[in-house]
Protein backbone atom coordinates (compact mmCIF):
# COMPACT_ATOMS: atom_id res chain seq x y z
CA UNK A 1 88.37 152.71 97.62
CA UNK A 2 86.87 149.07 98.43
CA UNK A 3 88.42 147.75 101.20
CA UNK A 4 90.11 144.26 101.60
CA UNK A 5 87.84 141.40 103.18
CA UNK A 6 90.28 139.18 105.01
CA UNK A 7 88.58 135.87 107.21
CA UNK A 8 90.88 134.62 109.74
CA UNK A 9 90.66 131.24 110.66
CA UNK A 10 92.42 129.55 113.70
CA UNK A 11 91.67 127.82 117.16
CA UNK A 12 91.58 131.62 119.53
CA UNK A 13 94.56 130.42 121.52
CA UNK A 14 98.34 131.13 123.30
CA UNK A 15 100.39 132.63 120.48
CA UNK A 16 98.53 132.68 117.84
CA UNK A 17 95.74 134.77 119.93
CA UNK A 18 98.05 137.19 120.64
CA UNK A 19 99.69 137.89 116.78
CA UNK A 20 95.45 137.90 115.70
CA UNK A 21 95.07 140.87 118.03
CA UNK A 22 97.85 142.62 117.35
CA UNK A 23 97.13 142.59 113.56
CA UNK A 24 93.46 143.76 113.52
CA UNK A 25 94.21 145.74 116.26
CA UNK A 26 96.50 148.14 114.72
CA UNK A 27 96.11 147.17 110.71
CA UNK A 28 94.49 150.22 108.86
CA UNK A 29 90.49 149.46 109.40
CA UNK A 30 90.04 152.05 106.41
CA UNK A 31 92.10 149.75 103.90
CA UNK A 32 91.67 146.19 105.42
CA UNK A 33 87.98 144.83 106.63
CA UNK A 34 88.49 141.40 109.04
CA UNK A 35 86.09 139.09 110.17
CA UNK A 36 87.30 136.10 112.25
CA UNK A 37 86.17 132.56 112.47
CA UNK A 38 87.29 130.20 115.52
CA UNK A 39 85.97 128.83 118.43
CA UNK A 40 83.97 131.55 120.40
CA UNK A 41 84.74 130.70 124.13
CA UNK A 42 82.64 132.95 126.67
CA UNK A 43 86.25 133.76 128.54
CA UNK A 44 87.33 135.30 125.54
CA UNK A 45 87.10 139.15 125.55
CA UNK A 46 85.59 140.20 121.53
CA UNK A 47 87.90 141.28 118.53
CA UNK A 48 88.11 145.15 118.06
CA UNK A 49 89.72 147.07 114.65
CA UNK A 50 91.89 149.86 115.29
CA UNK A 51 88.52 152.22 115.37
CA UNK A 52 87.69 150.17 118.48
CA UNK A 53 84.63 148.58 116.37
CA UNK A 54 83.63 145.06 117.25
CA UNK A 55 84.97 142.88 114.12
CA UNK A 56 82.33 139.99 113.36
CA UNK A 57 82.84 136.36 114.74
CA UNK A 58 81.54 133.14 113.38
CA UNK A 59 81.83 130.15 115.61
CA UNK A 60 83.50 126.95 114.52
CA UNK A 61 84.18 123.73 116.48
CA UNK A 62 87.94 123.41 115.85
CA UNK A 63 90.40 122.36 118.29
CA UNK A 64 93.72 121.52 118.34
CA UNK A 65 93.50 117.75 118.55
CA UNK A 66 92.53 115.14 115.52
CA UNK A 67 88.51 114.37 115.57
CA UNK A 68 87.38 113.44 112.34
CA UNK A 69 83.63 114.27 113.14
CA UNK A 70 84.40 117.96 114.94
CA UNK A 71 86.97 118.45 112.15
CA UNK A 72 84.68 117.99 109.31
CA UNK A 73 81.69 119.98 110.92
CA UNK A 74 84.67 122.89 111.63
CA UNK A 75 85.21 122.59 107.96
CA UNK A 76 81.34 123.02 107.13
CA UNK A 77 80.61 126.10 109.25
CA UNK A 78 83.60 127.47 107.89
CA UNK A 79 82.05 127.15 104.55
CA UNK A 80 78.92 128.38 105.56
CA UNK A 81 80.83 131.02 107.25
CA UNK A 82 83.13 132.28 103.81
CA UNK A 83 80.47 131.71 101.68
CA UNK A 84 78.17 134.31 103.22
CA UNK A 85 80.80 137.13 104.15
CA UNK A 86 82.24 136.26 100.45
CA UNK A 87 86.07 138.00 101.51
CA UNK A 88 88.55 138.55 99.39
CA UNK A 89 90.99 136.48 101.32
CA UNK A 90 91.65 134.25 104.07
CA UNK A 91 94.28 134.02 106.42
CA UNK A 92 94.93 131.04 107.64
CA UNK A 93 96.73 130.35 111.36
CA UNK A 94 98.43 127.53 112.90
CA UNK A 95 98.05 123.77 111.68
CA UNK A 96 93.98 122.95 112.17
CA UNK A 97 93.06 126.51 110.61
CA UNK A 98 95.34 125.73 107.65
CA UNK A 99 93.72 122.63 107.21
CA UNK A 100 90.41 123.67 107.45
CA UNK A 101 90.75 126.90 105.63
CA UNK A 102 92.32 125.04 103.02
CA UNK A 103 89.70 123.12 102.47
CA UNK A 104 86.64 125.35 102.35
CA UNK A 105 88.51 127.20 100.10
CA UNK A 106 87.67 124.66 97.67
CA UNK A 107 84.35 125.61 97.80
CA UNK A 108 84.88 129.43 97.82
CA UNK A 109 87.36 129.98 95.00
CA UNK A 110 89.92 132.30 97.05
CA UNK A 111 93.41 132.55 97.67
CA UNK A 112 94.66 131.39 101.49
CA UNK A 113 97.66 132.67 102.90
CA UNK A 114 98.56 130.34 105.98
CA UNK A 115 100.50 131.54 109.15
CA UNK A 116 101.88 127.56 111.18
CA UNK A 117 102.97 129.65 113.88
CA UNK A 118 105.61 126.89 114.23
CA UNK A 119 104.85 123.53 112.25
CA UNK A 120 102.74 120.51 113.34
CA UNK A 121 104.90 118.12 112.35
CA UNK A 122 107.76 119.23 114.59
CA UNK A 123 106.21 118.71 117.74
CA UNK A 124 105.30 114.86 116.86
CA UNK A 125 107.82 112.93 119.20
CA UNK A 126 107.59 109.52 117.49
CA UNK A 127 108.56 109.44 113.47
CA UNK A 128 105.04 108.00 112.59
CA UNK A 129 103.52 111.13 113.54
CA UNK A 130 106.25 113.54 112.29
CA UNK A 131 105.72 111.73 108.64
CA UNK A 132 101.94 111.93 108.67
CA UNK A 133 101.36 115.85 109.54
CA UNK A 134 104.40 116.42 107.17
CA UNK A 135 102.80 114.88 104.73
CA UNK A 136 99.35 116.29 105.14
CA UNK A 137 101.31 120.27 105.33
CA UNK A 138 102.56 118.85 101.91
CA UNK A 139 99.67 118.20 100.95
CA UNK A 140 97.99 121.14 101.53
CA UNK A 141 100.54 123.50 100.93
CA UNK A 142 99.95 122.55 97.05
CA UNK A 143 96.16 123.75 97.29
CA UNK A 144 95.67 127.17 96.39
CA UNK A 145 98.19 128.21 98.95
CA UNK A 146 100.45 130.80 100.12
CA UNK A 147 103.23 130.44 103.21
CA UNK A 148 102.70 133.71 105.34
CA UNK A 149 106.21 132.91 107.88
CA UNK A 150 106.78 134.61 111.09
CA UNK A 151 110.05 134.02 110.58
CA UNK A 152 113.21 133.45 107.90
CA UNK A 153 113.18 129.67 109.41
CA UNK A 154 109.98 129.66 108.87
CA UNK A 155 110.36 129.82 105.46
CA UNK A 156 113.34 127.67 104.93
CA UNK A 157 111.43 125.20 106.11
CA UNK A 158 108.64 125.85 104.48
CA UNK A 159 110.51 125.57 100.82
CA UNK A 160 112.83 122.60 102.20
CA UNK A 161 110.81 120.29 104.31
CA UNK A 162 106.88 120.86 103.28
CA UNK A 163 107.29 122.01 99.44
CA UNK A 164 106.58 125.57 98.63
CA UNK A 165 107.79 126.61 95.97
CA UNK A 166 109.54 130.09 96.99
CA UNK A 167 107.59 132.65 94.92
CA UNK A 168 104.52 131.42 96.74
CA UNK A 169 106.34 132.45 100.27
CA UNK A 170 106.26 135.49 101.58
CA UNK A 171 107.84 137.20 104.87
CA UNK A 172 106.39 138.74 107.54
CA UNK A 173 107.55 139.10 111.01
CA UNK A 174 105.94 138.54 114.30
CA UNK A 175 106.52 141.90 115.73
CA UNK A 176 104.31 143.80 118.84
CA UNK A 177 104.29 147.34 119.68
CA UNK A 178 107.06 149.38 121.41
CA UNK A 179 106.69 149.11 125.56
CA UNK A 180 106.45 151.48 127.74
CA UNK A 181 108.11 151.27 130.81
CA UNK A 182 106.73 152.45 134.47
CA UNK A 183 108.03 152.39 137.91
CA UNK A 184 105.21 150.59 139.67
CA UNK A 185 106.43 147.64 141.79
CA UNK A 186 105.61 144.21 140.86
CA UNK A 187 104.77 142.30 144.38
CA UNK A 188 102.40 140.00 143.76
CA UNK A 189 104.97 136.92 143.13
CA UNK A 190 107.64 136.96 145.59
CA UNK A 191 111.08 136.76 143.66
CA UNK A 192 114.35 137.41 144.67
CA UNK A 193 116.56 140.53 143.95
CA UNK A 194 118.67 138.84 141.14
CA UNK A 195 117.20 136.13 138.70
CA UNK A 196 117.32 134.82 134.90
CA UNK A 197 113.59 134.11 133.44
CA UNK A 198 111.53 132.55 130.51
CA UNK A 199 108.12 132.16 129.83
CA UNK A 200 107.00 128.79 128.31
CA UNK A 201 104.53 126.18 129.32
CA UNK A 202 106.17 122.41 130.27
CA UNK A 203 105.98 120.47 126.92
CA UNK A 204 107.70 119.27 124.60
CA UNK A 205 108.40 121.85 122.47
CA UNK A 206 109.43 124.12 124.99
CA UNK A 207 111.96 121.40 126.62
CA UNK A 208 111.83 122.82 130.24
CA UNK A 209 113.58 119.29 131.31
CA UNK A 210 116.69 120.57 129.92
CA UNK A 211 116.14 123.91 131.58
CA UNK A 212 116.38 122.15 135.10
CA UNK A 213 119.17 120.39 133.90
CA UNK A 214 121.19 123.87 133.04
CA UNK A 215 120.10 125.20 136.12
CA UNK A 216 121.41 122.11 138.33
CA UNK A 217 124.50 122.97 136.19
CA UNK A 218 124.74 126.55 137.32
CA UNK A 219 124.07 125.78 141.11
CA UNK A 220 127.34 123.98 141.15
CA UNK A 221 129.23 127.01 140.94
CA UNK A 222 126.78 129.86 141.67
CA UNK A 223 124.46 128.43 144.81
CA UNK A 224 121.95 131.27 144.61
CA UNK A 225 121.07 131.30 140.61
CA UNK A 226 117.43 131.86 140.28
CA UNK A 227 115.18 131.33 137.44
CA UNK A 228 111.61 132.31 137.21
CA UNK A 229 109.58 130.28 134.51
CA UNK A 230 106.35 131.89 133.86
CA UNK A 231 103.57 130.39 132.09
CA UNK A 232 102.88 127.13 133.56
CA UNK A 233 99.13 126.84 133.53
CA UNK A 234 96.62 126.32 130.42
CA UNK A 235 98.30 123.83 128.49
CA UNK A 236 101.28 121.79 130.56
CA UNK A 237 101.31 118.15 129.93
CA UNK A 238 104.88 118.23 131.27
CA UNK A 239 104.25 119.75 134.30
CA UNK A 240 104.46 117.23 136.83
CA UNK A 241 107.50 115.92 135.02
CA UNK A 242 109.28 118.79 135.78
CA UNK A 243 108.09 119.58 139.11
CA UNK A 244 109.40 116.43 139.97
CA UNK A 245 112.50 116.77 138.31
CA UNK A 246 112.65 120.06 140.25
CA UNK A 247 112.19 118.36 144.01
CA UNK A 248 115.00 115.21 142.69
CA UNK A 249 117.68 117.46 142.34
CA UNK A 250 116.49 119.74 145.35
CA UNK A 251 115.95 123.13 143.13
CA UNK A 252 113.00 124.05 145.07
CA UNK A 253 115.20 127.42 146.15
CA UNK A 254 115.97 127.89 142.83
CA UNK A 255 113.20 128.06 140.78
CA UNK A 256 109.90 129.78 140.81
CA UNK A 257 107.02 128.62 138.81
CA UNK A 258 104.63 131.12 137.54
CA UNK A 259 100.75 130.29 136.69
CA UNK A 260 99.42 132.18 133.81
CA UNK A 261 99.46 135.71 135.01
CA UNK A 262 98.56 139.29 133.09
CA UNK A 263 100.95 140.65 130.26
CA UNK A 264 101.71 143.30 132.04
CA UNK A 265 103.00 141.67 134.79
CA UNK A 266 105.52 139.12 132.44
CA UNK A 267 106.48 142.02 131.26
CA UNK A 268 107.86 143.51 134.47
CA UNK A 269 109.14 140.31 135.21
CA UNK A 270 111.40 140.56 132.12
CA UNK A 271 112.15 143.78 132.84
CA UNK A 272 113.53 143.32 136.27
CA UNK A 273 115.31 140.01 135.36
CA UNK A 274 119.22 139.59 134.74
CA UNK A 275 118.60 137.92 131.43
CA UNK A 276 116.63 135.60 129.47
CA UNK A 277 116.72 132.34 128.36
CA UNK A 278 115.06 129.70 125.97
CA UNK A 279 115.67 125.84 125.46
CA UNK A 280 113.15 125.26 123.14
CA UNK A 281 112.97 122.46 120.19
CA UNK A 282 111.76 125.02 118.02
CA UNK A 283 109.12 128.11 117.63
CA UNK A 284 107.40 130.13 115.10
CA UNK A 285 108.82 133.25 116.27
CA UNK A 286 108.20 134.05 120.12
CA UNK A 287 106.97 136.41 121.28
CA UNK A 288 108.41 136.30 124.41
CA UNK A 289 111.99 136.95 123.05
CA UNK A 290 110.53 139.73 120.98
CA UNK A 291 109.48 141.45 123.97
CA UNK A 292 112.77 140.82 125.85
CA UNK A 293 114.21 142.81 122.86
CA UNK A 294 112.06 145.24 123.22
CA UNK A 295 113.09 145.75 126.79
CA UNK A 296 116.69 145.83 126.28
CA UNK A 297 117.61 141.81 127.08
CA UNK A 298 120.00 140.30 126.49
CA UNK A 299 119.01 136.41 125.66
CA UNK A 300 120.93 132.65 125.97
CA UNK A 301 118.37 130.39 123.25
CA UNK A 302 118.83 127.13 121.67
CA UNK A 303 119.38 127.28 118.15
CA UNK A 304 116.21 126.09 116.64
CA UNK A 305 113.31 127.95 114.10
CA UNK A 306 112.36 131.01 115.73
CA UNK A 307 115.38 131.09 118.10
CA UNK A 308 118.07 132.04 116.18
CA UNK A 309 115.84 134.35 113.88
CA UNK A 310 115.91 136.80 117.17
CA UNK A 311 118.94 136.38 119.01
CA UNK A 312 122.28 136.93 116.68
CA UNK A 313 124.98 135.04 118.55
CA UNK A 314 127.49 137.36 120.23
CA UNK A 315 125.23 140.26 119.46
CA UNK A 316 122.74 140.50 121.38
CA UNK A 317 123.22 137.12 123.01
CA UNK A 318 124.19 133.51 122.89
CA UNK A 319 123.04 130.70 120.86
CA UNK A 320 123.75 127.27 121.85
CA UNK A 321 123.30 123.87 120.31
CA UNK A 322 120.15 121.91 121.56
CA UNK A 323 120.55 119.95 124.18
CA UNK A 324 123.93 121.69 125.30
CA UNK A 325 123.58 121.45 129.02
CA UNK A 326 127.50 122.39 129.76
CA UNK A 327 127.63 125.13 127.04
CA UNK A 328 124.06 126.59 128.11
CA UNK A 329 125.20 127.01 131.70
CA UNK A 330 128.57 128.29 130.53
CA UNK A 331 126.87 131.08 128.53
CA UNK A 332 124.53 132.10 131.36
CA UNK A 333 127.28 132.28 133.90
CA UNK A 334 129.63 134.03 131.36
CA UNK A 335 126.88 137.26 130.79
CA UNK A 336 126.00 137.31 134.82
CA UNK A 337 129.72 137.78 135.53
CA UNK A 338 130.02 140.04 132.93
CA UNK A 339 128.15 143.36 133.58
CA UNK A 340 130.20 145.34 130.57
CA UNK A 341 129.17 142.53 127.82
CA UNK A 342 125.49 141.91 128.75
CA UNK A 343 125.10 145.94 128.71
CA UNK A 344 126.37 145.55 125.14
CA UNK A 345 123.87 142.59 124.57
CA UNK A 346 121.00 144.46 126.34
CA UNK A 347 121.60 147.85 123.76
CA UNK A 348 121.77 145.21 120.73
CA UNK A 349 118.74 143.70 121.43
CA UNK A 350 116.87 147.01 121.57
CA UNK A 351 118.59 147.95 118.02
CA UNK A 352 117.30 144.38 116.51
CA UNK A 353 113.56 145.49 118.02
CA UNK A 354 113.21 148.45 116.41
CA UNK A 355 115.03 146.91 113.45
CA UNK A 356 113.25 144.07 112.70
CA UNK A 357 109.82 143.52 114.82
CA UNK A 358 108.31 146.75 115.97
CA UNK A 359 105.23 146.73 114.66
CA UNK A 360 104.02 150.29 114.13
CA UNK A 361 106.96 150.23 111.24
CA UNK A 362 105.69 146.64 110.41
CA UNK A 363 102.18 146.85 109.90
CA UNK A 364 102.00 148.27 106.66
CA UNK A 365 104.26 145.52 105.51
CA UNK A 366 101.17 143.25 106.29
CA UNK A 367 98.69 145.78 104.76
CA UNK A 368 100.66 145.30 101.07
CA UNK A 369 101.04 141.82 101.03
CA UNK A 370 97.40 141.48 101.45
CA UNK A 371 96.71 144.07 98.61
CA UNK A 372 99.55 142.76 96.61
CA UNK A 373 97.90 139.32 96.68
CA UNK A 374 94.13 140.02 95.69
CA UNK A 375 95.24 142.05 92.66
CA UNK A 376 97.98 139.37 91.35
């Protein structure tokens, strides 16, 4: 049996890094061949298939800002790129890919599924910019194109805001692969015995500002709350925002700020912590709330995309409106007081994993819609 050519095409970074190499990593290498094309960076350890074979790489110059001249020789290479590995698909990720692949496909007559991993247009913070990459997604979302979501939201927003029509949208969640637990202990950051924690860099879709606000909040009543925010390195433009917002209300005690460390070691960071929590504008579908499923957390998000397509309010959690300083705090203080209904959350969340985004039931999901899509 001939096996499915898919090209990826994406900017090899955060998030969308991290769902590329779970995919080809555990997708059926008999059934489905990949070949990716981004920007080849020399830090960047190679793609492997599930056989452990190197997958072939084609370097582009894409990158996540606007630049007419990079984008349209990112657009060219890609053509050279499709035209010569001829696959039977691509798979587009994130905004730039989707653009890009979306236009090469012109010249390559195949069908492009594309992935936003969250949309462009929703981290513009002026209404200029939210109408012009709206209306570009538009745009290109009417160009020989399917929406691949991470999430429900995803869609929904998708059919409502950018135009698909809803038989050319199709479902499939970000999901990773069960964790196992160990016993080592974790000492290279020194935390305290009891803490809260969330992984996101200082921007503006991740909203940390509010964060320091609902910890401020908390302090009020419980002096020692602790949160550990990990992630604060490759790509912060808020960071010295909030570090300052940090020494103005004298949190220094309170919070510990984490530079890019190993998964493994988020992980156990999660796994140690009292909770977790997330005040983001909106998300694709994080992955770091997938994991705190997966490790029995129980979770206190904003209600935005991604969000609320993970934590079920009262189930396995609380969601809170955006920008809900009181309510946040209130929920937070309500589950660390509450040892009998965050052990409920905490078994929840685990159900919803294995449920909904554990991806050695997933993947085959993924494997279909590809086949599916060639043969219709």
């Amino acid at each position: 049996m001939k096996r499915i050519k898919v090209a990826h095409v994406l900017d090899s970074v955060g998030g969308v890094e991290v769902y590329l190499r779970l995919v080809v990593e555990n997708i059926n290498c008999n059934k489905v061949e990949n070949i990716i094309i981004h920007k080849q960076k020399n830090a960047k350890k190679r793609y492997y298939d599930k056989s452990n074979n190197a997958i072939p790489e084609f370097n582009i110059d894409i990158q996540r800002e606007i630049n007419p001249v990079k984008d349209l020789k990112a657009i060219y290479q890609t053509i050279m790129a499709i035209k010569k590995e001829r696959p039977d698909l691509i798979h587009a990720h994130s905004a730039k890919g989707g653009i890009i692949a979306r236009v090469a496909s012109l010249f390559y007559k195949v069908k492009v599924l594309h992935t936003p991993h969250a949309y462009s247009y929703l981290s513009a913070n002026s209404k200029l910019k939210r109408s012009v990459f709206l209306l570009l997604e538009s745009f290109f979302a009417r160009r020989n194109s399917y929406l691949l979501a991470t999430s429900k939201s995803e869609i929904e927003r998708g059919i409502s805001d950018v135009g698909y029509k809803p038989e050319k949208t199709i479902l499939f969640n970000n999901s990773i692969l069960p964790i196992e637990r160990n016993n080592d202990e974790f000492t290279s950051v020194k935390l305290p015995k009891n803490y809260i924690c969330t992984v996101g860099r200082p921007s503006y879709q991740k909203n940390i500002e509010m964060m320091i606000e609902v910890i401020k909040k908390i302090k009020e009543s419980k002096p020692d709350i602790h949160l550990v925010l990990m992630g604060v390195g490759e790509y912060s433009p808020n960071k010295e925002h909030v570090q300052n917002q940090i020494r103005k209300y004298n949190l220094e005690g309170n919070i510990t700020l984490v530079k890019w460390i190993e998964r493994e070691k988020i992980l156990k960071i999660i796994e140690n912590s009292k909770l977790y929590i997330s005040t983001s504008r909106y998300e694709g579908l994080p992955y770091s709330i997938i994991e705190s499923l997966a490790l029995s957390k129980s979770c206190v998000v904003t209600n935005c995309d991604g969000n609320r397509d993970l934590v079920e309010d009262n189930y396995n959690g609380f969601v809170v409106e955006n920008f809900n300083v009181d309510d946040m705090a209130s929920k937070i203080c309500e589950l660390l007081d509450n040892d009998l209904l965050r052990t409920k959350f905490e078994q929840n969340s685990y159900i919803l994993f294995n449920k909904e985004f554990n991806l050695k039931n997933n993947i085959s999901k993924l494997e279909k819609i590809y086949s599916d899509l060639i043969l219709n």
